[in-house]
Protein backbone atom coordinates (compact mmCIF):
# COMPACT_ATOMS: atom_id res chain seq x y z
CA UNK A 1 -272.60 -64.83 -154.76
CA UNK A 2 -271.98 -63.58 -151.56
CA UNK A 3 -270.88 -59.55 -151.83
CA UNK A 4 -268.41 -59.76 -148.27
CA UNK A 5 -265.73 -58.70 -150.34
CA UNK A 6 -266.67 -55.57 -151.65
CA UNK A 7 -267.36 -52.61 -149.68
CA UNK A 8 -269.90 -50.14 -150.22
CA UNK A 9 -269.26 -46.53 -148.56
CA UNK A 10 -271.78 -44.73 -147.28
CA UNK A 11 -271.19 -41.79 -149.69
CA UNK A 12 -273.86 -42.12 -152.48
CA UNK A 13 -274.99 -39.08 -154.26
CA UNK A 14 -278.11 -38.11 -156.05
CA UNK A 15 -277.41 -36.84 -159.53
CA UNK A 16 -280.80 -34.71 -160.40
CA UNK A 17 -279.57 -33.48 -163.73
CA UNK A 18 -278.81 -37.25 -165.03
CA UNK A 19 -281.77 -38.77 -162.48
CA UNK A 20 -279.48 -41.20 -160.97
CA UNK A 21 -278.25 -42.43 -157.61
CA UNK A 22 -274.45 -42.76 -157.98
CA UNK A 23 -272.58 -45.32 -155.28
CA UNK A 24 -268.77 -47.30 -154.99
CA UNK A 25 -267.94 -50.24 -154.74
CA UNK A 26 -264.61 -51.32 -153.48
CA UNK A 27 -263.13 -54.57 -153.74
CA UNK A 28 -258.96 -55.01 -153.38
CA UNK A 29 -258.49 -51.61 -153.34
CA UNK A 30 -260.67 -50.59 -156.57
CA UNK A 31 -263.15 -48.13 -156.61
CA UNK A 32 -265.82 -48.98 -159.49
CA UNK A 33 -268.79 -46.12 -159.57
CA UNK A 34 -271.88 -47.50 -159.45
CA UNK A 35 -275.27 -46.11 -161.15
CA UNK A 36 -278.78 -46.76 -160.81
CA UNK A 37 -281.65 -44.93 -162.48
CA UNK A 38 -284.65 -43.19 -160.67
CA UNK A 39 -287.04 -44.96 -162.77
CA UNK A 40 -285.79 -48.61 -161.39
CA UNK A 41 -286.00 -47.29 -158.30
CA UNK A 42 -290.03 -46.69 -158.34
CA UNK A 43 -290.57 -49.18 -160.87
CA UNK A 44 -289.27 -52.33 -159.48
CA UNK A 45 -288.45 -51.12 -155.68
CA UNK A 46 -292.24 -49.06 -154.95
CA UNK A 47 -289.56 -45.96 -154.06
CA UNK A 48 -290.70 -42.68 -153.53
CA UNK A 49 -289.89 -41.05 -156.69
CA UNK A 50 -290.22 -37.39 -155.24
CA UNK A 51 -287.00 -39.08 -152.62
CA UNK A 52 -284.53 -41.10 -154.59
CA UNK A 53 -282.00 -41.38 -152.33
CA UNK A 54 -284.30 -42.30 -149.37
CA UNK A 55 -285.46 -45.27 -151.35
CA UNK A 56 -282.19 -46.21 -152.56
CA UNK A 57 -281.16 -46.53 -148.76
CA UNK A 58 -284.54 -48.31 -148.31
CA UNK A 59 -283.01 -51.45 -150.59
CA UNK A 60 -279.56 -50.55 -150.65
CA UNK A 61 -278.26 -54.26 -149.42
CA UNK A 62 -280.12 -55.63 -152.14
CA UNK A 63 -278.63 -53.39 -154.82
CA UNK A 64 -274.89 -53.52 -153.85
CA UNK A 65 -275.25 -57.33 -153.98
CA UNK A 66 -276.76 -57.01 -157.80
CA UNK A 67 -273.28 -54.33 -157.95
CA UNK A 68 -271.22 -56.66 -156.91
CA UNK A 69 -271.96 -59.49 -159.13
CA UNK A 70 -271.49 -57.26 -162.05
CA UNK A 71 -268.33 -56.18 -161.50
CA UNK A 72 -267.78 -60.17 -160.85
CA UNK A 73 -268.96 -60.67 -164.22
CA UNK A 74 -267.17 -57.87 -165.53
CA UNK A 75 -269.98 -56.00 -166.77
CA UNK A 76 -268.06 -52.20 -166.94
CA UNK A 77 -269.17 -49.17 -169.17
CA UNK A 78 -266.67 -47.96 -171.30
CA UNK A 79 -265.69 -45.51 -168.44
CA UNK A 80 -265.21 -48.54 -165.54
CA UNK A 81 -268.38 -47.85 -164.13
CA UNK A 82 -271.29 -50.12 -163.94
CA UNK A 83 -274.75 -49.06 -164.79
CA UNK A 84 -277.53 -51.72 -163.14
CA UNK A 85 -280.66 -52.36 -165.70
CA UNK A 86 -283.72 -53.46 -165.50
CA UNK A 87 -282.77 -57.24 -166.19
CA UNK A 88 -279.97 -57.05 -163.53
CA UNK A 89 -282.66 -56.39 -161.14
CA UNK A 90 -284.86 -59.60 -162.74
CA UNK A 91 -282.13 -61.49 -162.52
C-alpha cells in the first residue's frame, strides 16, 4: 500500500526515559502518534544505538510506510497510538 495519503511531519522526538522515537501520522485530518523502540532500531535497521533519532531519519521512509499500513489495518493501542513491532518490520 502506497502511504501518499498520510503525512508524516518532520517533528519526531526522542523519548530517553521510555527509549523510543515518537512520530505522527496524519491522514484526513487525524493525528495518530506513532512509536518505535530503540532496540528495532539497531536490531533490524544496523542504527547507531548511542543516536536514535539519527538512525530513525536514516530509514524513516521505510518506517512511515510500515505506520501507515497499520493505522490502515487499524492496529491502535488502547490510547490511538500505534506501536510498530518486530513482526511489523518482518512483514
Amino acid at each position: 500500500m502506497a502511504h501518499s495519503d498520510f503525512t508524516f511531519p518532520p517533528a519526531e522526538t526522542d523519548d530517553t526515559k521510555q527509549k523510543l522515537i515518537i512520530f505522527d501520522a496524519i491522514k484526513d485530518g487525524n493525528t495518530t502518534v506513532c512509536n518505535l523502540a530503540y532496540a528495532l532500531i539497531d536490531e533490524h535497521y544496523e542504527g547507531e544505538y548511542s543516536d536514535p533519532l539519527f538512525a530513525f531519519m536514516q530509514v524513516r521512509t521505510e518506517v512511515e510506510g510500515i505506520a501507515a499500513r497499520l493505522i490502515e489495518q487499524g492496529r491502535f493501542e488502547d490510547d490511538g497510538s500505534i506501536v510498530i513491532t518486530e513482526a511489523d518490520i518482518k512483514a
